[in-house]
Protein backbone atom coordinates (compact mmCIF):
# COMPACT_ATOMS: atom_id res chain seq x y z
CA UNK A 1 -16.31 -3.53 -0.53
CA UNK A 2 -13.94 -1.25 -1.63
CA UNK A 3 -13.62 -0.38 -5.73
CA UNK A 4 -10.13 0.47 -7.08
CA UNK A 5 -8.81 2.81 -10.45
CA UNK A 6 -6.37 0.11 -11.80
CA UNK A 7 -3.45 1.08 -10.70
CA UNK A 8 -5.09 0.11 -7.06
CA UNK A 9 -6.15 -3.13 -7.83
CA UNK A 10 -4.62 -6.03 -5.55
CA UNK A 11 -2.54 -8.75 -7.35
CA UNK A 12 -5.82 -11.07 -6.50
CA UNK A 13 -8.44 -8.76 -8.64
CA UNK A 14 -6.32 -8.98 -11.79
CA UNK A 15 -7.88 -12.46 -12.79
CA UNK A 16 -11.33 -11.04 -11.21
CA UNK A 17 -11.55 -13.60 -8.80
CA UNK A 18 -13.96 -14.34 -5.73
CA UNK A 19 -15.54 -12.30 -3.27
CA UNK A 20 -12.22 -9.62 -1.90
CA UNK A 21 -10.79 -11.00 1.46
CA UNK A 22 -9.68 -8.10 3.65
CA UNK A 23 -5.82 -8.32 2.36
CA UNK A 24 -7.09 -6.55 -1.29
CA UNK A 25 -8.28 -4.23 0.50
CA UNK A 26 -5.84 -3.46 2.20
CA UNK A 27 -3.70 -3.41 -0.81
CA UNK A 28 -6.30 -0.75 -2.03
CA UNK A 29 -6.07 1.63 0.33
CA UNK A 30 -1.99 1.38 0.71
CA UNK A 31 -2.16 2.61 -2.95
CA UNK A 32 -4.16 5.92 -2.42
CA UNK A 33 -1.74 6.38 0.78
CA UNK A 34 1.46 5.57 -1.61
CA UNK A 35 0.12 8.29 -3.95
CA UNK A 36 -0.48 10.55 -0.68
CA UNK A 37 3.00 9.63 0.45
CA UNK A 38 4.74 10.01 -3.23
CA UNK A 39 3.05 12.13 -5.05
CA UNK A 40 2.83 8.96 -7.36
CA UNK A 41 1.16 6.00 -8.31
CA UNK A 42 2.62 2.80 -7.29
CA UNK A 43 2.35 1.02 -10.74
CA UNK A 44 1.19 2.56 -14.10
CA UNK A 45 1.68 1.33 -17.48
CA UNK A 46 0.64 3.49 -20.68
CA UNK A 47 -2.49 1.43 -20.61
CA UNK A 48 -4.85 0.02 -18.31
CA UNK A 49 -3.99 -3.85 -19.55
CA UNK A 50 -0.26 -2.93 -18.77
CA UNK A 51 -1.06 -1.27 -15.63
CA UNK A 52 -2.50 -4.94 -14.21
CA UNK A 53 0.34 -6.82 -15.63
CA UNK A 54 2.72 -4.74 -13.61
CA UNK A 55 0.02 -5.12 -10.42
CA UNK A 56 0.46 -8.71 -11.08
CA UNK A 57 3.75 -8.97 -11.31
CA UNK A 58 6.06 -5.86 -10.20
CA UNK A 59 6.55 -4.42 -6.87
CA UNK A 60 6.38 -0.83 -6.45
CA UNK A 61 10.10 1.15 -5.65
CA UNK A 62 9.92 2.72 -1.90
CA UNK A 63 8.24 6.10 -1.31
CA UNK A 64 11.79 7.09 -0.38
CA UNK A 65 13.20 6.45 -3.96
CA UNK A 66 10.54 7.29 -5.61
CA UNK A 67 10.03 10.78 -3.60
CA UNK A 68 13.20 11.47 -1.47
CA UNK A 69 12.32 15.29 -1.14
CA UNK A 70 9.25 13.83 0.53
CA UNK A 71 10.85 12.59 3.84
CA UNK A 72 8.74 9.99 4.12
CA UNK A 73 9.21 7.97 7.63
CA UNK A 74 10.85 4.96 7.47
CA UNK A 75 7.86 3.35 9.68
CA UNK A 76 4.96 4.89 7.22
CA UNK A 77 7.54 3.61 4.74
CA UNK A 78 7.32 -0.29 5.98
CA UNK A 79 4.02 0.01 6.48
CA UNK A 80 3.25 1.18 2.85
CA UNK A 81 5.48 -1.18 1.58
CA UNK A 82 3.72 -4.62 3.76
CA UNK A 83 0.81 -3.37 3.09
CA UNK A 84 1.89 -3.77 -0.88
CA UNK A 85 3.12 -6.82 -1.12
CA UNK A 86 2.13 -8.92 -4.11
CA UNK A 87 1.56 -11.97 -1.65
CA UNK A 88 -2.06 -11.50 0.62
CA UNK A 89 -0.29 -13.40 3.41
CA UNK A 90 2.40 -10.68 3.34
CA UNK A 91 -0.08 -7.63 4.11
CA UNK A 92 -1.71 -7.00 7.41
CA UNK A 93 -3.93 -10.00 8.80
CA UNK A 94 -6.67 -6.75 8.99
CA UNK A 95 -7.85 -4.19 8.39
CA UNK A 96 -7.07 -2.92 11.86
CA UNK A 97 -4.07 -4.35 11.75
CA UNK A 98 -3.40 -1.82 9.45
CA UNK A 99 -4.96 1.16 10.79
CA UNK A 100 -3.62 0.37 14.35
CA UNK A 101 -0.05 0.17 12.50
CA UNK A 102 -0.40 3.49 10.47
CA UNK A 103 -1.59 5.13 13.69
CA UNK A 104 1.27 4.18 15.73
CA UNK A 105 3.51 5.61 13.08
CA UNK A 106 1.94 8.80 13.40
CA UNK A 107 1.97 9.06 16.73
CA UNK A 108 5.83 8.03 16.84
CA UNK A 109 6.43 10.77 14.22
CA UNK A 110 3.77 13.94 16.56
CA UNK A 111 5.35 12.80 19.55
CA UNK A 112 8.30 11.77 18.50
CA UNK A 113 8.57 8.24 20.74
CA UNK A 114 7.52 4.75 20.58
CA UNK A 115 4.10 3.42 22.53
CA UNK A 116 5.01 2.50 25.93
CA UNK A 117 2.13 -0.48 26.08
């Protein structure tokens, strides 16, 4: 079970609901790679109520707008971004799902070619 700052926090914590699915969690960990990829965090108000109304109810700009000097892939990019969504049936199905994705991107970006399986 994975605790977020509140910029992190899924679109499901901000009414503190039930026990986290995998989805927030997800959602968690695309924010510390969003700040890895940008530099910045997806959503921040000047307080920490405004910071989980925007959660709630703003998506975060692209790691390409927000950081163009960056060069952040377009596929660690999409990934990011899916894994952000404000909707849990958006993000990955898992959390391997997720990993398997962010791997492949890397690998496509060291190698510089798409998985042949």
């Amino acid at each position: 079970w994975l605790v977020a700052a509140w910029e992190h926090n899924s679109p499901q914590q901000v009414p503190c609901g039930p026990k986290l699915q995998p989805a927030p969690e997800i959602y968690i960990l695309a924010g510390g790679q969003y700040e890895f990829l940008t530099h910045d965090s997806p959503l921040m108000g000047p307080t920490s109520r405004d910071t989980l109304e925007l959660v709630a109810t703003t998506d975060p700009k692209p790691p390409s707008e927000v950081a163009p000097d960056r060069n952040v892939s377009p596929a660690l990019e999409r990934i990011c971004m899916q894994a952000l969504s404000k909707s849990a049936e958006d993000r990955f199905e898992s959390m391997g799902a997720f990993c398997e994705n962010l791997r492949d991107a890397h690998l496509e970006q060291l190698i510089g070619f798409d998985r042949p399986w």
